[in-house]
Structure formats: structure tokens, C-alpha cells
PDB file of N, CA and C in Angstrom:
ATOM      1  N   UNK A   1     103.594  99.066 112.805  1.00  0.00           N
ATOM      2  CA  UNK A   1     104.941  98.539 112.743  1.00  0.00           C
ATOM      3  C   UNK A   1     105.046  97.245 113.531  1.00  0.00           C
ATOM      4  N   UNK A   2     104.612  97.211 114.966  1.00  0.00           N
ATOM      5  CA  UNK A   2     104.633  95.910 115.587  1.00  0.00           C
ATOM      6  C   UNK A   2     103.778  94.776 114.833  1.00  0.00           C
ATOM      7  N   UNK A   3     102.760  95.025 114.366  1.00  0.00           N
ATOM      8  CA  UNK A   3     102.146  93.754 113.704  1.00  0.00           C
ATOM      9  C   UNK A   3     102.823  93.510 112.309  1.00  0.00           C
ATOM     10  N   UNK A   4     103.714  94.332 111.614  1.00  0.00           N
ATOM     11  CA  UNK A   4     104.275  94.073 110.532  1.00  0.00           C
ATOM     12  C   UNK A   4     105.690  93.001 111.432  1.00  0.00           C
ATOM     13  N   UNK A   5     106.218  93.471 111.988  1.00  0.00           N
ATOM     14  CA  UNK A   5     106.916  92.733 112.884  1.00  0.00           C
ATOM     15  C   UNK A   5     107.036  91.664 113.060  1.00  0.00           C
ATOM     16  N   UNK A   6     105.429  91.445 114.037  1.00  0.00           N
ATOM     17  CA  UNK A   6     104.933  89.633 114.468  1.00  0.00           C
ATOM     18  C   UNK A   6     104.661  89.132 112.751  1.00  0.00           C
ATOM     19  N   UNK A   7     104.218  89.768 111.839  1.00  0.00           N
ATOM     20  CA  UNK A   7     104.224  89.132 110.874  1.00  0.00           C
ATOM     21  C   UNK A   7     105.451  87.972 110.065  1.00  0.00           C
ATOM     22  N   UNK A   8     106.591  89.190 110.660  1.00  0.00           N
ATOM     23  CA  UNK A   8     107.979  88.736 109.870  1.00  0.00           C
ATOM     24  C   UNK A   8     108.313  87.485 110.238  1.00  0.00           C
ATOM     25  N   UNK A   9     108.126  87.797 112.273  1.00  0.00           N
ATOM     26  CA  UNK A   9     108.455  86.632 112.918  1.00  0.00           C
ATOM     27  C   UNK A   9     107.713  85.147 112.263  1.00  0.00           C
ATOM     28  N   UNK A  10     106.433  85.412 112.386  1.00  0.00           N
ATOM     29  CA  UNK A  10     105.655  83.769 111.802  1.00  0.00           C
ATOM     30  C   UNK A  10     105.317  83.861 110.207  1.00  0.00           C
ATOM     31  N   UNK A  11     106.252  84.850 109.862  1.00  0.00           N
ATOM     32  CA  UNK A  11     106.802  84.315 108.446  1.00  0.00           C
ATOM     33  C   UNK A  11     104.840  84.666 107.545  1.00  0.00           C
ATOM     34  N   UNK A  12     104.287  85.253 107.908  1.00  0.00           N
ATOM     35  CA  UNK A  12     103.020  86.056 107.499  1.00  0.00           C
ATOM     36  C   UNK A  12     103.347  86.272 106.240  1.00  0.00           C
ATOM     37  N   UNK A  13     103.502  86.240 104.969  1.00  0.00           N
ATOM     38  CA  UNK A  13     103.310  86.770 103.689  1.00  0.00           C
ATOM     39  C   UNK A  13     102.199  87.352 103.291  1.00  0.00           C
ATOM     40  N   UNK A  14     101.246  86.816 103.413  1.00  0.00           N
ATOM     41  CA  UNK A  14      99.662  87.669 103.285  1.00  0.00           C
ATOM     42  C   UNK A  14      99.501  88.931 104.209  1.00  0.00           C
ATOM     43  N   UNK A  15      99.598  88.517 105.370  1.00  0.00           N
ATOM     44  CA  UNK A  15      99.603  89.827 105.749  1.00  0.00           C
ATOM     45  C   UNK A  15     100.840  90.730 105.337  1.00  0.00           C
ATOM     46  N   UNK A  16     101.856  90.537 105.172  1.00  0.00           N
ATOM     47  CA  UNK A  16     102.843  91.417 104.958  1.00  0.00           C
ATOM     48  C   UNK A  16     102.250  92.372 103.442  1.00  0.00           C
ATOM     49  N   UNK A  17     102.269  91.836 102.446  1.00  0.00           N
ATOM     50  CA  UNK A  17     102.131  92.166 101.629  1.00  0.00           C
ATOM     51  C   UNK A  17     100.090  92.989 101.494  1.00  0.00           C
ATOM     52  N   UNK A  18      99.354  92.776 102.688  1.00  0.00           N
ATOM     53  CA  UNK A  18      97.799  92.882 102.029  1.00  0.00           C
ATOM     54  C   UNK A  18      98.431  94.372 103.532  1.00  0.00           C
ATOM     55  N   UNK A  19      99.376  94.779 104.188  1.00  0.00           N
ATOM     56  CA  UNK A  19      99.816  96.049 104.956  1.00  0.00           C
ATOM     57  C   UNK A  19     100.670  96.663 104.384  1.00  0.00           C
ATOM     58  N   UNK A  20     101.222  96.526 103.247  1.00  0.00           N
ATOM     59  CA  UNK A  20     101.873  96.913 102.023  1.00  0.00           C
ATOM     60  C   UNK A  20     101.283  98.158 101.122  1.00  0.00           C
ATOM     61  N   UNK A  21     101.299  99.048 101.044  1.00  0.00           N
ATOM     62  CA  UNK A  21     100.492 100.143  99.755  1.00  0.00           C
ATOM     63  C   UNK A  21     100.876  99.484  98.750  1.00  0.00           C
ATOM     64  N   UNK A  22      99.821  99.692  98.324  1.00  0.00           N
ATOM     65  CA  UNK A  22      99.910  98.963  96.547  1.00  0.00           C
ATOM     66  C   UNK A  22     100.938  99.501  95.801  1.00  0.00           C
ATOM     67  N   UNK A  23     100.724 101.375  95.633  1.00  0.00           N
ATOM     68  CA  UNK A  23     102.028 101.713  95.230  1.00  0.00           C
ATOM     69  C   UNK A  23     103.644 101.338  94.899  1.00  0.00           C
ATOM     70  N   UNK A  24     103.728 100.476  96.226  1.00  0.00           N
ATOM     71  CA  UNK A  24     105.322 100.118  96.146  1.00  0.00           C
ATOM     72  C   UNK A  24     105.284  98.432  96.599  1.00  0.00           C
ATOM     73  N   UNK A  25     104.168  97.747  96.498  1.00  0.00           N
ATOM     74  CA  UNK A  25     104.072  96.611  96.919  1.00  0.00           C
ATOM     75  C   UNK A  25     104.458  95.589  95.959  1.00  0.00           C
ATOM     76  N   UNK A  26     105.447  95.131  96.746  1.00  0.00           N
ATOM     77  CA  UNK A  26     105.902  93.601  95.244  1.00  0.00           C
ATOM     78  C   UNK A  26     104.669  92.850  94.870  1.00  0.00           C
ATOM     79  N   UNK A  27     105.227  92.335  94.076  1.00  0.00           N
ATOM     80  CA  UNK A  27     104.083  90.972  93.562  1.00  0.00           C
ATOM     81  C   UNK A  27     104.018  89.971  94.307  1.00  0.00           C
ATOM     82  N   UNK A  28     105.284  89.434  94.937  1.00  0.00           N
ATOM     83  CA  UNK A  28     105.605  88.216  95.383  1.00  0.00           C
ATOM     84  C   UNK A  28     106.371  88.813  96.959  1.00  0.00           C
ATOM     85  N   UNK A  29     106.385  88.103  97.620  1.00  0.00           N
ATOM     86  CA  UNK A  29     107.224  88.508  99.137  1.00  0.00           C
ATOM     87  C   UNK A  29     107.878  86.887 100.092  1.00  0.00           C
ATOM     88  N   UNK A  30     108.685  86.006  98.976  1.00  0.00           N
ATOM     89  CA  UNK A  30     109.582  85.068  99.584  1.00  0.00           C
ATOM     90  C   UNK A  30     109.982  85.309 100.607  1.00  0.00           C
ATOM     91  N   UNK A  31     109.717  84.644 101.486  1.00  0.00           N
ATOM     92  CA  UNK A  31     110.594  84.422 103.077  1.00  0.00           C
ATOM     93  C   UNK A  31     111.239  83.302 103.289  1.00  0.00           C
ATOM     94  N   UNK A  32     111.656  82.833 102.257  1.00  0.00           N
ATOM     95  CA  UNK A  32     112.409  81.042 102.445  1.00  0.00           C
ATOM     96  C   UNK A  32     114.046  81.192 102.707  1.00  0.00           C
ATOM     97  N   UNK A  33     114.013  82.293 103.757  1.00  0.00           N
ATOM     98  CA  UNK A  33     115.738  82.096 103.564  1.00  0.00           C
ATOM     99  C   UNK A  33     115.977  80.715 104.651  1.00  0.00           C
ATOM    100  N   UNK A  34     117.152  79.887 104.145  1.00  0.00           N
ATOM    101  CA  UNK A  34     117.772  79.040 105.141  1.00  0.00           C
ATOM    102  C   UNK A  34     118.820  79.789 105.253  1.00  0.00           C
ATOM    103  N   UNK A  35     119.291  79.051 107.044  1.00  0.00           N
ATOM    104  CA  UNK A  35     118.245  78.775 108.158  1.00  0.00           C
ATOM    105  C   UNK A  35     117.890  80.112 108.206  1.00  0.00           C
ATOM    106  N   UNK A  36     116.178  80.003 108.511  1.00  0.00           N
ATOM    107  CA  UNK A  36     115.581  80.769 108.881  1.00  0.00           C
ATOM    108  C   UNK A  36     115.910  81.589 109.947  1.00  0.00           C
ATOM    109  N   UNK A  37     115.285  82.841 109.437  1.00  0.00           N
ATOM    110  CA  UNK A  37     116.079  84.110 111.023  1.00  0.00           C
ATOM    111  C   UNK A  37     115.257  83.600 111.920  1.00  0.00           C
ATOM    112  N   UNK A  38     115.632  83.815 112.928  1.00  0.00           N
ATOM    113  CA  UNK A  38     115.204  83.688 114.717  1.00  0.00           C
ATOM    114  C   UNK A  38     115.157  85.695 115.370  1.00  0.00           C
ATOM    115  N   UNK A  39     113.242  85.965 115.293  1.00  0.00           N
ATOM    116  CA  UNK A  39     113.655  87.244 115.636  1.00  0.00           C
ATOM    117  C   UNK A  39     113.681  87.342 116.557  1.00  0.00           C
ATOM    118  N   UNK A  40     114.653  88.195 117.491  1.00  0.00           N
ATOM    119  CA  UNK A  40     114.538  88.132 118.661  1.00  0.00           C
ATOM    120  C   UNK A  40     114.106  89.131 119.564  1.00  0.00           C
ATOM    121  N   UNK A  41     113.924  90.470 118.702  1.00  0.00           N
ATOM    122  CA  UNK A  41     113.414  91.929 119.676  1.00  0.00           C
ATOM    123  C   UNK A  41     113.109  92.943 118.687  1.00  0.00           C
ATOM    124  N   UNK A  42     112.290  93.784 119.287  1.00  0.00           N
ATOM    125  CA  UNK A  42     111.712  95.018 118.441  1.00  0.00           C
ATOM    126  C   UNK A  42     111.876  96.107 119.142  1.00  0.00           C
ATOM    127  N   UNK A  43     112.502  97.429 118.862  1.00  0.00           N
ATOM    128  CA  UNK A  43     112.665  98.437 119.657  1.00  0.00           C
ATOM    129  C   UNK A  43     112.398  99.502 118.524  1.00  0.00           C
ATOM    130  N   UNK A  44     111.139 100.252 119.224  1.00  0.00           N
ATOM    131  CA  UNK A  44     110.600 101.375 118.265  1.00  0.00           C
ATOM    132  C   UNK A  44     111.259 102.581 118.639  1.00  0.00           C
ATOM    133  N   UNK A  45     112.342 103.130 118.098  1.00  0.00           N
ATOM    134  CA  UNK A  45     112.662 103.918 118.619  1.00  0.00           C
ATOM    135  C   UNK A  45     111.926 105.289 118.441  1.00  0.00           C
ATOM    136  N   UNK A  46     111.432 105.689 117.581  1.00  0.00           N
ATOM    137  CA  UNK A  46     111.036 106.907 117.323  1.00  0.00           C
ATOM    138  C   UNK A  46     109.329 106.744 116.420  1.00  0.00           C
ATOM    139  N   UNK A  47     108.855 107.731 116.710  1.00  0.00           N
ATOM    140  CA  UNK A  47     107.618 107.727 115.355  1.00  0.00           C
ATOM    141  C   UNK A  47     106.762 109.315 115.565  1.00  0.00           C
ATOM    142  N   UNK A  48     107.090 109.496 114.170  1.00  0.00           N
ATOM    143  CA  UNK A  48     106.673 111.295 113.889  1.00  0.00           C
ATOM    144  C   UNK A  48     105.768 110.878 112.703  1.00  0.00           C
ATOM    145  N   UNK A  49     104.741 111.882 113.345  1.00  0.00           N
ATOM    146  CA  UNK A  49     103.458 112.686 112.569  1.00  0.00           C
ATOM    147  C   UNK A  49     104.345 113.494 111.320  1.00  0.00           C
ATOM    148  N   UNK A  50     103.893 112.910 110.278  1.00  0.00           N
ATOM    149  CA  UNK A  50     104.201 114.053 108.935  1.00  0.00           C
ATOM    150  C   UNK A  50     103.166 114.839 108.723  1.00  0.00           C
ATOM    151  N   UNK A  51     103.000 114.876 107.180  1.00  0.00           N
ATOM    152  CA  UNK A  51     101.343 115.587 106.843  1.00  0.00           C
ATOM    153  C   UNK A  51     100.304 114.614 107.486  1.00  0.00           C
ATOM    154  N   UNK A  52      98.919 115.381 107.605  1.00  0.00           N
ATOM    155  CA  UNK A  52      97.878 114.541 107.583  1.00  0.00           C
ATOM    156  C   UNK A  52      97.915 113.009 106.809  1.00  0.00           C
ATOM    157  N   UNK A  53      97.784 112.002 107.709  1.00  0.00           N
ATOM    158  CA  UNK A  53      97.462 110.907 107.222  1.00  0.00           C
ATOM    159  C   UNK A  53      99.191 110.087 106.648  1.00  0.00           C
ATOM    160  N   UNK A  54     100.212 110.408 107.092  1.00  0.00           N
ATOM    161  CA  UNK A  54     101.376 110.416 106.747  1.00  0.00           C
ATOM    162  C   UNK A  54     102.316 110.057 108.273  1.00  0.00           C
ATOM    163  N   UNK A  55     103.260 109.090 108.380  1.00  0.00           N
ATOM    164  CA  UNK A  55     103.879 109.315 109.335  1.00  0.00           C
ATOM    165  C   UNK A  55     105.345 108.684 109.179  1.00  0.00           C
ATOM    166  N   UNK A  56     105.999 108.214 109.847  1.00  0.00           N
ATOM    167  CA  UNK A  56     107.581 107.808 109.627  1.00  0.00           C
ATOM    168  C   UNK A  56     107.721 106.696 111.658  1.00  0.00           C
ATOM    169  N   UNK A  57     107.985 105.661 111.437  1.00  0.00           N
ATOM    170  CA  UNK A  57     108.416 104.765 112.398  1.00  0.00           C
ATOM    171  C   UNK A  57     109.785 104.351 112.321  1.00  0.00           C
ATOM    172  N   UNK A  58     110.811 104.764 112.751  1.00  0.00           N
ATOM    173  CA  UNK A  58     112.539 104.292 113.102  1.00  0.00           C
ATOM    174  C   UNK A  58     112.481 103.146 114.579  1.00  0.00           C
ATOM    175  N   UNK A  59     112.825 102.405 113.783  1.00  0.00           N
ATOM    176  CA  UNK A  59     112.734 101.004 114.779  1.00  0.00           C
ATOM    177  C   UNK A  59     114.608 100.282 114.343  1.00  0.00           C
ATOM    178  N   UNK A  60     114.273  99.576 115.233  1.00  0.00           N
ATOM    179  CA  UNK A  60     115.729  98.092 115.674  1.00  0.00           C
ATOM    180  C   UNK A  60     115.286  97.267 115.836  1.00  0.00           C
ATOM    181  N   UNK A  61     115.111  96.027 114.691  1.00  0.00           N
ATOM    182  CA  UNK A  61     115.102  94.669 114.777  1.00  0.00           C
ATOM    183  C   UNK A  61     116.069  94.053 114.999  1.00  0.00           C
ATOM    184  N   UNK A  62     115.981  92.981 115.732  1.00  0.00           N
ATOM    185  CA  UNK A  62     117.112  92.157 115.995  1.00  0.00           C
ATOM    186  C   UNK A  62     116.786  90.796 115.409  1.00  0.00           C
ATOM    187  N   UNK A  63     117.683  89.927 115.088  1.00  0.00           N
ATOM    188  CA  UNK A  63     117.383  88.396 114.800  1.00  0.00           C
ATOM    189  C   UNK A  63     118.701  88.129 114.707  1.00  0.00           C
ATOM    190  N   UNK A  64     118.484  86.355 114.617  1.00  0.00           N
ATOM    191  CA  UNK A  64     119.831  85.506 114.791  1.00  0.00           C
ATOM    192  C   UNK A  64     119.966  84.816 113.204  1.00  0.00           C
ATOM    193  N   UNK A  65     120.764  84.995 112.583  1.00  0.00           N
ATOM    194  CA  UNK A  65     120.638  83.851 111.068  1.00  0.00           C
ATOM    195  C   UNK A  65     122.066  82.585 111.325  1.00  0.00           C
ATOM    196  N   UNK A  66     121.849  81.500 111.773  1.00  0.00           N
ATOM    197  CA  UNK A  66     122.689  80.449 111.640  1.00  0.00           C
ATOM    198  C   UNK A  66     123.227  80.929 113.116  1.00  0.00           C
ATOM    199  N   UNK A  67     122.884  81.253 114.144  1.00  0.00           N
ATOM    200  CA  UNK A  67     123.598  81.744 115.157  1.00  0.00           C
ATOM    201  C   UNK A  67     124.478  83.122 115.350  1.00  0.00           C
ATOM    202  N   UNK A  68     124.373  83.187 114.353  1.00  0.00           N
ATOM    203  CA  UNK A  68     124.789  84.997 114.432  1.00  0.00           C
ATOM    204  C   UNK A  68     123.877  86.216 114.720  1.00  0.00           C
ATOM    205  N   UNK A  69     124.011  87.241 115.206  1.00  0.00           N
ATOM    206  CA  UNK A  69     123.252  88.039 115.598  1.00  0.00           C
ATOM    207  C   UNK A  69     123.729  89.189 114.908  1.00  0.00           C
ATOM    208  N   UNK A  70     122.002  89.869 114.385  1.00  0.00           N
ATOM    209  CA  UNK A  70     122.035  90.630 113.067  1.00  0.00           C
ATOM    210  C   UNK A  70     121.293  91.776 113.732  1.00  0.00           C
ATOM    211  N   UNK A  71     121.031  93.226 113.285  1.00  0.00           N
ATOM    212  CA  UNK A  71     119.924  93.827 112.713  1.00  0.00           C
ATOM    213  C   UNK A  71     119.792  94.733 112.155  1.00  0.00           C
ATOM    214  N   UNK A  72     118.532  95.207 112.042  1.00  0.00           N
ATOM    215  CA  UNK A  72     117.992  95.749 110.741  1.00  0.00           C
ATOM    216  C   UNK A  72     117.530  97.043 111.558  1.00  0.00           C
ATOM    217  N   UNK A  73     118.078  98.398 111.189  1.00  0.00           N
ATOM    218  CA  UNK A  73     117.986  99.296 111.901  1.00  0.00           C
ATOM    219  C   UNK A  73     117.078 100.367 110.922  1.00  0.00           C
ATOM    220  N   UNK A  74     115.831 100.763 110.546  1.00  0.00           N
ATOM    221  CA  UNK A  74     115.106 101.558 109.301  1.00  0.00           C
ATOM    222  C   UNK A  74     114.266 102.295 109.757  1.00  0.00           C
ATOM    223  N   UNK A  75     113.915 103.644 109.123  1.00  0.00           N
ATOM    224  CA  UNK A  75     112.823 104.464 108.844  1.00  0.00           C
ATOM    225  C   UNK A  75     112.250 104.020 107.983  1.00  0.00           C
ATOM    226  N   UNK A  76     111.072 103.806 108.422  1.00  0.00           N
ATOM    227  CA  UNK A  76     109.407 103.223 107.876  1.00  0.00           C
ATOM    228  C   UNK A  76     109.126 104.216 107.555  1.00  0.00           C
ATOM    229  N   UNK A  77     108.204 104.814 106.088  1.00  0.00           N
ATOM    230  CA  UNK A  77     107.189 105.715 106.054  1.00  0.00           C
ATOM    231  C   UNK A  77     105.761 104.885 106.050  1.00  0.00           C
ATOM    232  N   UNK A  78     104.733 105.208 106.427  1.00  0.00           N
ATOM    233  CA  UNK A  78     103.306 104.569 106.513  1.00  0.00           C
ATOM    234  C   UNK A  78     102.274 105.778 105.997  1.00  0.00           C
ATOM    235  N   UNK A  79     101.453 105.004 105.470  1.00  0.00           N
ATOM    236  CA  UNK A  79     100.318 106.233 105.170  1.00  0.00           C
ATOM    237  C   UNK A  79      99.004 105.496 105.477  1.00  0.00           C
ATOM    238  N   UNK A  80      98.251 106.335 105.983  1.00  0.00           N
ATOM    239  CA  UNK A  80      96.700 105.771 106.581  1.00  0.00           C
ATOM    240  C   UNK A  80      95.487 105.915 105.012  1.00  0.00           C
ATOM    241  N   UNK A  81      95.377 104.925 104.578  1.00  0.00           N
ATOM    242  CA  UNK A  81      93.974 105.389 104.101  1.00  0.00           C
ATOM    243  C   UNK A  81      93.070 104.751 104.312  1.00  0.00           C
ATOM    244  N   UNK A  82      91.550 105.020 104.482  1.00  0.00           N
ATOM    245  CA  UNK A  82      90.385 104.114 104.669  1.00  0.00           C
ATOM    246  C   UNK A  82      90.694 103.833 106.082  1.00  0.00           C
ATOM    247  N   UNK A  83      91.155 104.140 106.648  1.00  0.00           N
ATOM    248  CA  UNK A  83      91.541 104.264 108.640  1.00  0.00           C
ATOM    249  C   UNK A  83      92.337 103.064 108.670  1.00  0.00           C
ATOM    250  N   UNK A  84      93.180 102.585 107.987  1.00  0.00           N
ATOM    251  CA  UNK A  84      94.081 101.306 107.708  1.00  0.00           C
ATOM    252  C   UNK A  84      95.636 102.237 107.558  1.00  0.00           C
ATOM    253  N   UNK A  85      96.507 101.504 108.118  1.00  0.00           N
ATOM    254  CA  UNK A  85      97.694 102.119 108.075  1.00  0.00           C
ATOM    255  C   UNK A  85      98.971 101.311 107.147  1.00  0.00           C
ATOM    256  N   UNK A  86      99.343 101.483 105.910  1.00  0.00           N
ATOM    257  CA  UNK A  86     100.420 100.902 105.123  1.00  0.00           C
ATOM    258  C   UNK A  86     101.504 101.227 105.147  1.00  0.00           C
ATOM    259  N   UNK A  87     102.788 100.351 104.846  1.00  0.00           N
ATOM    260  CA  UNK A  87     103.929 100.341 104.751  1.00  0.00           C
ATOM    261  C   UNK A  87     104.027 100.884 103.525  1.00  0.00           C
ATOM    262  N   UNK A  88     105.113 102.308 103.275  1.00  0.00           N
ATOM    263  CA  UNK A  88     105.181 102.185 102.098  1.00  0.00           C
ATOM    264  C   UNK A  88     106.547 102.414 101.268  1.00  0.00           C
ATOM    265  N   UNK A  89     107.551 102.647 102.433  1.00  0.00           N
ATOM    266  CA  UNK A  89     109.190 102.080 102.132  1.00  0.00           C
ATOM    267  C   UNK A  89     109.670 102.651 103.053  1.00  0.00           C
ATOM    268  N   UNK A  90     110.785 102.514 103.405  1.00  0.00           N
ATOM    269  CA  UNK A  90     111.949 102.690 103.964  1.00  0.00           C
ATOM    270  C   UNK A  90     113.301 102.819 103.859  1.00  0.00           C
ATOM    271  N   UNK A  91     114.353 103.733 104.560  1.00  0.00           N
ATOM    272  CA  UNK A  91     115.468 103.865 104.441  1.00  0.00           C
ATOM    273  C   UNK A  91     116.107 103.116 105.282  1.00  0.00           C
ATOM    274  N   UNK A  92     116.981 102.748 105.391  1.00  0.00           N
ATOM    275  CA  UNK A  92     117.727 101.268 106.093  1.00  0.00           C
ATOM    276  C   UNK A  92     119.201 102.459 106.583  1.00  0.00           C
ATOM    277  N   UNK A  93     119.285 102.145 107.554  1.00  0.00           N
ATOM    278  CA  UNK A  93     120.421 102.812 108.500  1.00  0.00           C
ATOM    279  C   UNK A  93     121.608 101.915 108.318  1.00  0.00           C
ATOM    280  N   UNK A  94     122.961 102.425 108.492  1.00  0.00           N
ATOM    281  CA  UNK A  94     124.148 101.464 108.089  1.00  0.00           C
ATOM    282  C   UNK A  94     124.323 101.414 110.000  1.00  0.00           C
TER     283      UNK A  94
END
């Protein structure tokens, strides 16, 4: 989750998408929003063991868009294969 993170921050597309499961992985992964977010913190709040090879990360991103302060509050599911760990969606908290 943290290196998907630093990814977002320096705007990483390759990596975002090559820590992605193929399963649910877009084709394309645009990050051109203007003005660009400013992230400003990562707080992992939680992370549970599912089945073997299966787990779930609930985190709080923070960032600024145009000076406003935003974030993005989600349960990650990840699955390990080949000893590599993928993103493979999430539920987004209101």
C-alpha cells in the first residue's frame, strides 16, 4: 500500500498499473488532473489477513487539489502471487 502511495505521489503510472492484478487492471491509468493533487499524508489504518495469500489494507489519504484539502478514505483488497503483492480493488468510504 505505501509504495502504491509514493507511486500516486510522483505520479508513477507504470508502476501503478505493473502492482495492479491483471484481473481488474485498466488499460490506461491517466493522472493528468489540473492542478495536480499535492499528497500530503498516508495513514494505514488497519490491515487483515484473509485466506491464504489474500489480505484487505483500510488507509486515509490526504491531498490538497487547487488548495483545498481532500481525502480518500478505502479498503484495499491485495492478493500475493509469485511472492509479489497486487492491488485488486477497493471500496471507498463516504
Amino acid at each position: 500500500m505505501r509504495s502504491r502511495y509514493t507511486a500516486f505521489t510522483l505520479r508513477d503510472t507504470a508502476y501503478l498499473l505493473a502492482s495492479w492484478h491483471p484481473s481488474t487492471r485498466p488499460e490506461h491509468l491517466a493522472l493528468d488532473e489540473q492542478p495536480p493533487p499535492k499528497w500530503i499524508g498516508l495513514d494505514v489504518r488497519a490491515h487483515r489477513p484473509l485466506i491464504e495469500n489474500h489480505a484487505e489494507v483500510e488507509f486515509l489519504a490526504r491531498y490538497r487539489v487547487g488548495g483545498r484539502a481532500q481525502r480518500l478514505h478505502e479498503t484495499s483488497r491485495f492478493v500475493r502471487e509469485g511472492g509479489c503483492w497486487y492491488y485488486v480493488d477497493g471500496d471507498i468510504h463516504g
